[in-house]
Protein backbone atom coordinates (compact mmCIF):
# COMPACT_ATOMS: atom_id res chain seq x y z
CA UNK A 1 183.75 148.15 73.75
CA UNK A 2 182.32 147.42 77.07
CA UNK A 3 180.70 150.31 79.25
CA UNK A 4 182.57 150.96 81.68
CA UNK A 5 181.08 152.36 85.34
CA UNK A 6 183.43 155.36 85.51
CA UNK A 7 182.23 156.24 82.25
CA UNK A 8 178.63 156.55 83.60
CA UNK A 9 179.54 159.85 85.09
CA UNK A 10 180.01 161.30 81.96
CA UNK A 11 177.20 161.11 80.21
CA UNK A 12 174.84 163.62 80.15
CA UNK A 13 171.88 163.80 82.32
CA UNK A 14 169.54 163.53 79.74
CA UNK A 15 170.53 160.23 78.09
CA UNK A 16 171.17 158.91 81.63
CA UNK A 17 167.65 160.04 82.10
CA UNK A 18 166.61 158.13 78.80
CA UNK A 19 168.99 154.61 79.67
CA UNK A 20 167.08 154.58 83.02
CA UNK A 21 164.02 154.52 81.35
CA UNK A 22 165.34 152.01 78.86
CA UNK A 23 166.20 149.54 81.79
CA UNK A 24 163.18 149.95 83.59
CA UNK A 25 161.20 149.47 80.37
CA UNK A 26 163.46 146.14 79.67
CA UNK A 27 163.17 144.91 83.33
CA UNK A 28 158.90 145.74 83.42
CA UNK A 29 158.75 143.47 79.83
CA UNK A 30 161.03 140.97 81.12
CA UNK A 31 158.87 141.08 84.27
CA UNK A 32 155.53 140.37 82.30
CA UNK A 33 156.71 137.55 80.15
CA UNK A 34 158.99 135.60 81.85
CA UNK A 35 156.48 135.77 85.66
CA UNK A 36 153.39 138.16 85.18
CA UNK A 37 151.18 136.85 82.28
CA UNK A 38 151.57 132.76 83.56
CA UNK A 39 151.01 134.38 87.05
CA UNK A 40 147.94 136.22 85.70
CA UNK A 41 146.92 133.23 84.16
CA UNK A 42 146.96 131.09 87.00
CA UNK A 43 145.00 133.63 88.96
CA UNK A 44 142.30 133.88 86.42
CA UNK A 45 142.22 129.96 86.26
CA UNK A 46 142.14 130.20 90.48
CA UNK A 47 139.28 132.47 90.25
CA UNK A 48 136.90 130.67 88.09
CA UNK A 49 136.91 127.61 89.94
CA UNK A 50 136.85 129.74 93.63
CA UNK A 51 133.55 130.81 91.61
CA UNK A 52 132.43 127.25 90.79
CA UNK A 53 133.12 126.01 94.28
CA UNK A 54 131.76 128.94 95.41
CA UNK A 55 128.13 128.38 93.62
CA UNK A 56 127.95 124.97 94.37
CA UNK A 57 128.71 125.71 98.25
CA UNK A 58 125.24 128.19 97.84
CA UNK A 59 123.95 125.26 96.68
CA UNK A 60 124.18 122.70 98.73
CA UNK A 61 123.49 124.84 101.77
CA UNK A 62 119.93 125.79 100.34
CA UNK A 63 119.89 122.04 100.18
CA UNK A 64 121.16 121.38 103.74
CA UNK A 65 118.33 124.12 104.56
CA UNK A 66 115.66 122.40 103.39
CA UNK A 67 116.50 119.23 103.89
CA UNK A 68 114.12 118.40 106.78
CA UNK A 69 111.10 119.51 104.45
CA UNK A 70 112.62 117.78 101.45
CA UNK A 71 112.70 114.55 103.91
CA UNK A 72 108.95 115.24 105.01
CA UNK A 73 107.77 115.29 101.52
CA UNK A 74 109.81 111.77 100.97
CA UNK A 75 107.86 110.21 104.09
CA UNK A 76 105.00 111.82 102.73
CA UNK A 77 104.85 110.20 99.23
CA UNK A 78 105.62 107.00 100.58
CA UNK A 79 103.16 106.64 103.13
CA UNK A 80 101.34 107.87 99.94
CA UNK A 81 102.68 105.17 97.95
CA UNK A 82 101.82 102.44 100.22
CA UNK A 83 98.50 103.38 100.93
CA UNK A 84 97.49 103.20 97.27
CA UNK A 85 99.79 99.74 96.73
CA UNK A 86 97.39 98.39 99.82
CA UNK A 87 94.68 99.06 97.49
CA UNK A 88 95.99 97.01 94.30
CA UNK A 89 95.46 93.59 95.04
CA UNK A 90 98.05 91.32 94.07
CA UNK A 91 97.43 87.94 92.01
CA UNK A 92 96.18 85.43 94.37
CA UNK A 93 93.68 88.16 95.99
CA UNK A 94 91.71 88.56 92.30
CA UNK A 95 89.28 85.87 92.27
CA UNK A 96 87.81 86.74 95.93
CA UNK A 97 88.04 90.05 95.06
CA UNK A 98 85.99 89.64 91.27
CA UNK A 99 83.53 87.16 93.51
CA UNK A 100 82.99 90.07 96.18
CA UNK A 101 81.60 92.36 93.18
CA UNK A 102 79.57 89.24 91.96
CA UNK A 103 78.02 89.00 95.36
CA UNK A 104 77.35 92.73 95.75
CA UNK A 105 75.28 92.84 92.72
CA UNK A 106 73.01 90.13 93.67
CA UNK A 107 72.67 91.54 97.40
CA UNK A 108 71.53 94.55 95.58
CA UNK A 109 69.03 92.55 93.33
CA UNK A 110 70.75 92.15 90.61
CA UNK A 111 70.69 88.99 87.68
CA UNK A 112 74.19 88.69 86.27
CA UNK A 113 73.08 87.95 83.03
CA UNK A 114 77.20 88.40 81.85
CA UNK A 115 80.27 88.65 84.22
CA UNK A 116 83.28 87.64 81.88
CA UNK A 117 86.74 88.94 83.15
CA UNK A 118 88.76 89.21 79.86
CA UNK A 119 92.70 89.97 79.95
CA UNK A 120 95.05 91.78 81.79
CA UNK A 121 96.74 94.84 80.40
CA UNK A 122 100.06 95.62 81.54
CA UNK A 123 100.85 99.53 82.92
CA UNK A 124 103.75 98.95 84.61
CA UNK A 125 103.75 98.25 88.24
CA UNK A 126 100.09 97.36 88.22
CA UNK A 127 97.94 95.44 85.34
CA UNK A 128 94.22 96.64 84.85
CA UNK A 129 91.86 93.65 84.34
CA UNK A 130 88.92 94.49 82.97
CA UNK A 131 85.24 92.57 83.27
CA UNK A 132 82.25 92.47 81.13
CA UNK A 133 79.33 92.71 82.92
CA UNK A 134 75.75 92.90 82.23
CA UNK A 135 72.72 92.26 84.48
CA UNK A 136 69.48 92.98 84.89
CA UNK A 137 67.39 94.35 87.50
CA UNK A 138 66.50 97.63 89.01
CA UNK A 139 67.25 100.81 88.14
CA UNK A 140 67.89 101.68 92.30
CA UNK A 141 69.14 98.26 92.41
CA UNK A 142 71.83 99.33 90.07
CA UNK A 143 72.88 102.58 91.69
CA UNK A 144 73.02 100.58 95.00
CA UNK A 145 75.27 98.14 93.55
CA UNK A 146 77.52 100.78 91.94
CA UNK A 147 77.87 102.54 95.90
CA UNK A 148 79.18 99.13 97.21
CA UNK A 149 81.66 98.83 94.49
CA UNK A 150 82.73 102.01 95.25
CA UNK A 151 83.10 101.78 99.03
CA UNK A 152 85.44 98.34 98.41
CA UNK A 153 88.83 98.26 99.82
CA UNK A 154 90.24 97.18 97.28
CA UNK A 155 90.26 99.83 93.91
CA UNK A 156 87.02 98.71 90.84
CA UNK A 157 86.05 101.23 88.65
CA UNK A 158 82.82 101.27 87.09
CA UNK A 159 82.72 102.49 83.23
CA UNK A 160 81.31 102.33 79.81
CA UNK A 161 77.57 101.77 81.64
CA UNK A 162 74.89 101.49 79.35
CA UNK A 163 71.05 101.48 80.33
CA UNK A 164 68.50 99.22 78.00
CA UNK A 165 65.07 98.06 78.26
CA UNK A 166 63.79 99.73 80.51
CA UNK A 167 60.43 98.48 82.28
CA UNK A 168 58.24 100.74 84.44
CA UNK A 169 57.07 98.32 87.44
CA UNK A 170 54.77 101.02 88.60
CA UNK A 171 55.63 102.72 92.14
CA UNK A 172 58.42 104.88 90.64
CA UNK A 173 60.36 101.19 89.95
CA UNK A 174 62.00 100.57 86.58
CA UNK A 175 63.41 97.85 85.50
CA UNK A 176 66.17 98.30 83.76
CA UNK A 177 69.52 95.63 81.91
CA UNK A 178 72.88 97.33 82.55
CA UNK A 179 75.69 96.32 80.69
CA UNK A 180 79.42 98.23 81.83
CA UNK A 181 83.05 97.09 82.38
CA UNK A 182 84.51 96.48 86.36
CA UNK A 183 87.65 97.28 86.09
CA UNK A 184 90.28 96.19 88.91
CA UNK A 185 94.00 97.00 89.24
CA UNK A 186 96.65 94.06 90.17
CA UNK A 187 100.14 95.19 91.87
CA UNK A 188 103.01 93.72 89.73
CA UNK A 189 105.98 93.24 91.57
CA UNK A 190 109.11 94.70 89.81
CA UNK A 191 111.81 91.70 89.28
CA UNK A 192 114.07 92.35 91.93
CA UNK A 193 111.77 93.40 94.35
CA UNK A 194 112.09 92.10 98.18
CA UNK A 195 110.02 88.58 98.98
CA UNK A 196 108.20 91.16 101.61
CA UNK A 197 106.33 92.93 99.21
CA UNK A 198 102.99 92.21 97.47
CA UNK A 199 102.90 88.96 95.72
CA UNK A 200 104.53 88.28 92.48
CA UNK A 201 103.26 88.29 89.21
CA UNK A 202 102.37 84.70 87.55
């Protein structure tokens, strides 16, 4: 039998008490199921990525903060960059380049006994190319040669020197044959790279 309102009035306070309760209980479940925990959910859901956007706004302000150093540092390397490219000569530029060495060494009176250039060996962007070259001469002869090589534009390393026969000429001269390896560095142009560039590899 259905409840009727009038009946309401005659029930006794305390199980009106304890139906209230009821339906409030029933209405605060209903209320958590059917709109609370999705809600709750969502919010949770909201939140993390509030977070996320959050951290990466931090972010890229630090970035937008330093960007005028970080931009400095780029124009930095690459004047960098190009400063040690202009010091790799590029293929055509070798031969004058091995003949400039050849031609220190006898201004410094030297006798190229040995000046073999042997093959390249690829690191990249640049290729070393390494000569064998002994001579014979002076011991400050040497030393003065080795301060022009040094002193070239263009980047030759001196290495694997080895002193023989040595020859006092009196006068605090010796005479001395000097066998090492001149090492010189070519620029190899990536494929792709602009025409403007260094020249190409062949």
């Amino acid at each position: 039998m259905a409840l009727k309102l009038g009946d309401l009035s005659k029930v006794p306070p305390k199980q009106k008490v304890f139906l209230t309760v009821l339906v409030c209980l029933i209405v605060g479940v209903a209320y958590y199921y059917l709109y609370y925990q999705s809600a709750s959910r969502e919010i949770d859901t909201l939140q993390g990525q509030l977070s996320e956007l959050q951290s990466k706004i931090k972010e890229q302000e630090v970035i937008a903060r330093n960007l005028p150093s970080f931009q400095a540092e780029v124009k930095r390397l690459e004047e960098q960059l190009a400063l040690l490219l202009d010091q790799l000569p590029n293929f055509a530029e070798i031969p004058d380049l091995l003949k400039n060495v050849s031609d220190l060494g006898k201004e410094s009176g030297l006798d190229f006994l040995k000046f073999s250039p042997g093959g390249e060996v690829g690191k990249g962007f640049y290729a070393e190319i390494p000569v064998a070259i002994s001579v014979n001469g002076e011991y400050n002869g040497f030393a003065l040669f080795a301060d022009k090589v040094s002193h070239l534009p263009r980047i030759v390393n001196l290495s694997e020197i080895v002193f023989s026969q040595p020859k006092d000429l009196g006068e605090d001269r010796i005479q001395v044959t000097v066998t090492c390896t001149a090492t010189t560095f070519r620029f190899v142009e990536q494929e792709g790279a602009g025409k403007g560039g260094k020249g190409s590899a062949r």
